[in-house]
Protein backbone atom coordinates (compact mmCIF):
# COMPACT_ATOMS: atom_id res chain seq x y z
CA UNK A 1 -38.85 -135.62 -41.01
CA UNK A 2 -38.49 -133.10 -38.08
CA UNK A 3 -35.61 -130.44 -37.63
CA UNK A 4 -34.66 -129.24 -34.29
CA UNK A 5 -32.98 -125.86 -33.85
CA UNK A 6 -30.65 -125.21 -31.39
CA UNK A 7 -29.30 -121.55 -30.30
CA UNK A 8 -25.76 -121.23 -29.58
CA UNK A 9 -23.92 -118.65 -27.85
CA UNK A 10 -22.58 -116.09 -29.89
CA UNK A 11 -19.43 -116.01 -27.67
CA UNK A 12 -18.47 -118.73 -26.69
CA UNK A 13 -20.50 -121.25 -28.48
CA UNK A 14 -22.05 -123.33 -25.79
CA UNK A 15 -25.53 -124.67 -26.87
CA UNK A 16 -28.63 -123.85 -24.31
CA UNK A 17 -28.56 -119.82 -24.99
CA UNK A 18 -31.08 -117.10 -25.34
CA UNK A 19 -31.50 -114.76 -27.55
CA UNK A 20 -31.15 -110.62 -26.52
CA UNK A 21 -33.00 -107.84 -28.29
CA UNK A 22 -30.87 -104.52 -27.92
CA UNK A 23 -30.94 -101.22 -29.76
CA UNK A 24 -27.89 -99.54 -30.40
CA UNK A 25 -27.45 -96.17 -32.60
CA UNK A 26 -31.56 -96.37 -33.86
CA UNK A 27 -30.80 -100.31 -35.22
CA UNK A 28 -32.56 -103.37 -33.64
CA UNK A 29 -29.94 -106.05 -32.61
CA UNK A 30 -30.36 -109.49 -31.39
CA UNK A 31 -27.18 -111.71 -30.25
CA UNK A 32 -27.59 -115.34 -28.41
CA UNK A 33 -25.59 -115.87 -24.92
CA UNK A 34 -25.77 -118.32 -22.71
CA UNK A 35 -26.34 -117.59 -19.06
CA UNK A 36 -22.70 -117.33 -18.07
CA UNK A 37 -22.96 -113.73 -20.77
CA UNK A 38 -26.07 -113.00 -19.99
CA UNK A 39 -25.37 -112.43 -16.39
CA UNK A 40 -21.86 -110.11 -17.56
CA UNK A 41 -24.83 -108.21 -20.08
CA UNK A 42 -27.21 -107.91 -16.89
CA UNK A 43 -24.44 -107.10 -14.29
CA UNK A 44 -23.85 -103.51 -15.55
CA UNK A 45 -26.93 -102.83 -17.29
CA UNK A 46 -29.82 -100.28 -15.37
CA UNK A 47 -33.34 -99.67 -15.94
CA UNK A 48 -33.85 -96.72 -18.15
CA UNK A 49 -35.13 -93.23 -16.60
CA UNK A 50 -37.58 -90.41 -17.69
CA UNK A 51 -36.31 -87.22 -17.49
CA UNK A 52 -34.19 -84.80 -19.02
CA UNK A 53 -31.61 -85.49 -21.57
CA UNK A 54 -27.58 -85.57 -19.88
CA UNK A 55 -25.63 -82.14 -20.47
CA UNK A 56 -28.87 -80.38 -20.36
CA UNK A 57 -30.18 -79.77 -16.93
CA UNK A 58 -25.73 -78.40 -16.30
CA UNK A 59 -26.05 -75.63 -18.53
CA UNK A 60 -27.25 -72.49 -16.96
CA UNK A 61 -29.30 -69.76 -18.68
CA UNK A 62 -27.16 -65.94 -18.92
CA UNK A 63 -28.56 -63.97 -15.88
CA UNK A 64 -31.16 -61.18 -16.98
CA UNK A 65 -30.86 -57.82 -16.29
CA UNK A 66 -33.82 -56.08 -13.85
CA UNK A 67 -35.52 -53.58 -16.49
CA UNK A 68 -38.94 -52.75 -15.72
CA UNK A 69 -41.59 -53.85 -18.68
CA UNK A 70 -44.32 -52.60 -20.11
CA UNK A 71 -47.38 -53.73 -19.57
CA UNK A 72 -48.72 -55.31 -22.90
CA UNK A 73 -52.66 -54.75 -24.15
CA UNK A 74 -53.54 -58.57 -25.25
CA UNK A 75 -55.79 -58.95 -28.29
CA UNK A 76 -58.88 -60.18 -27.05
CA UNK A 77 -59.58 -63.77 -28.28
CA UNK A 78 -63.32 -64.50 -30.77
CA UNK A 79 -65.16 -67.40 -29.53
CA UNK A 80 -64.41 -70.73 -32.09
CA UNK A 81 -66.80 -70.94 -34.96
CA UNK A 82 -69.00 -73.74 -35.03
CA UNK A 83 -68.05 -76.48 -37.24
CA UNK A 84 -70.19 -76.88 -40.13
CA UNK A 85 -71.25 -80.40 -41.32
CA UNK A 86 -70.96 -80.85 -45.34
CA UNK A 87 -74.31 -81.49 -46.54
CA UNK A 88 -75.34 -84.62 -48.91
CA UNK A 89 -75.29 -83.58 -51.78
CA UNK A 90 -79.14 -84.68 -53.39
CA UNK A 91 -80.14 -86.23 -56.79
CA UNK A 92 -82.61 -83.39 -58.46
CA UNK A 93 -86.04 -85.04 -60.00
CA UNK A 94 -87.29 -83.42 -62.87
CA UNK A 95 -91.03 -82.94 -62.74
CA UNK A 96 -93.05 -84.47 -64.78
């Protein structure tokens, strides 16, 4: 005997829906709305951007006053050393 499964909007109820993935607040969230909701979800959502976090890029850094600086001897870097590979450790035979 075969069961069918049917998504309903979460809304309003009306069969036919699909379901949303969302994340708000760090949780995973997934509601079911048919397409009259899903086109109110999609009509004020935006694509997301890569940049700088909001508030960040208004705040402004206290001005500097123009000292003069000494100039400053760096430490002169050493070359890396090499890497050494562990060796195998190997099984002594006693002579005989």
């Amino acid at each position: 005997m075969a069961e069918a499964v049917t998504l309903v909007c979460d809304v309003c109820g009306r069969p036919d829906a699909q379901s949303v993935t969302f994340r708000v607040n760090g949780r995973n969230l997934v509601k079911d709305f048919c397409s009259r909701h899903i086109s109110e979800l999609v009509k004020g959502a935006r694509a997301p951007r890569r940049g700088r976090k909001p508030g960040s890029s208004t705040k402004k850094a206290p001005a500097r006053k123009a000292t003069a600086r000494k100039a400053t001897a760096r430490k002169a870097t050493t070359p890396k050393k090499p890497i050494r590979k562990k060796s195998v450790a190997r099984k002594r035979v006693p002579k005989t």
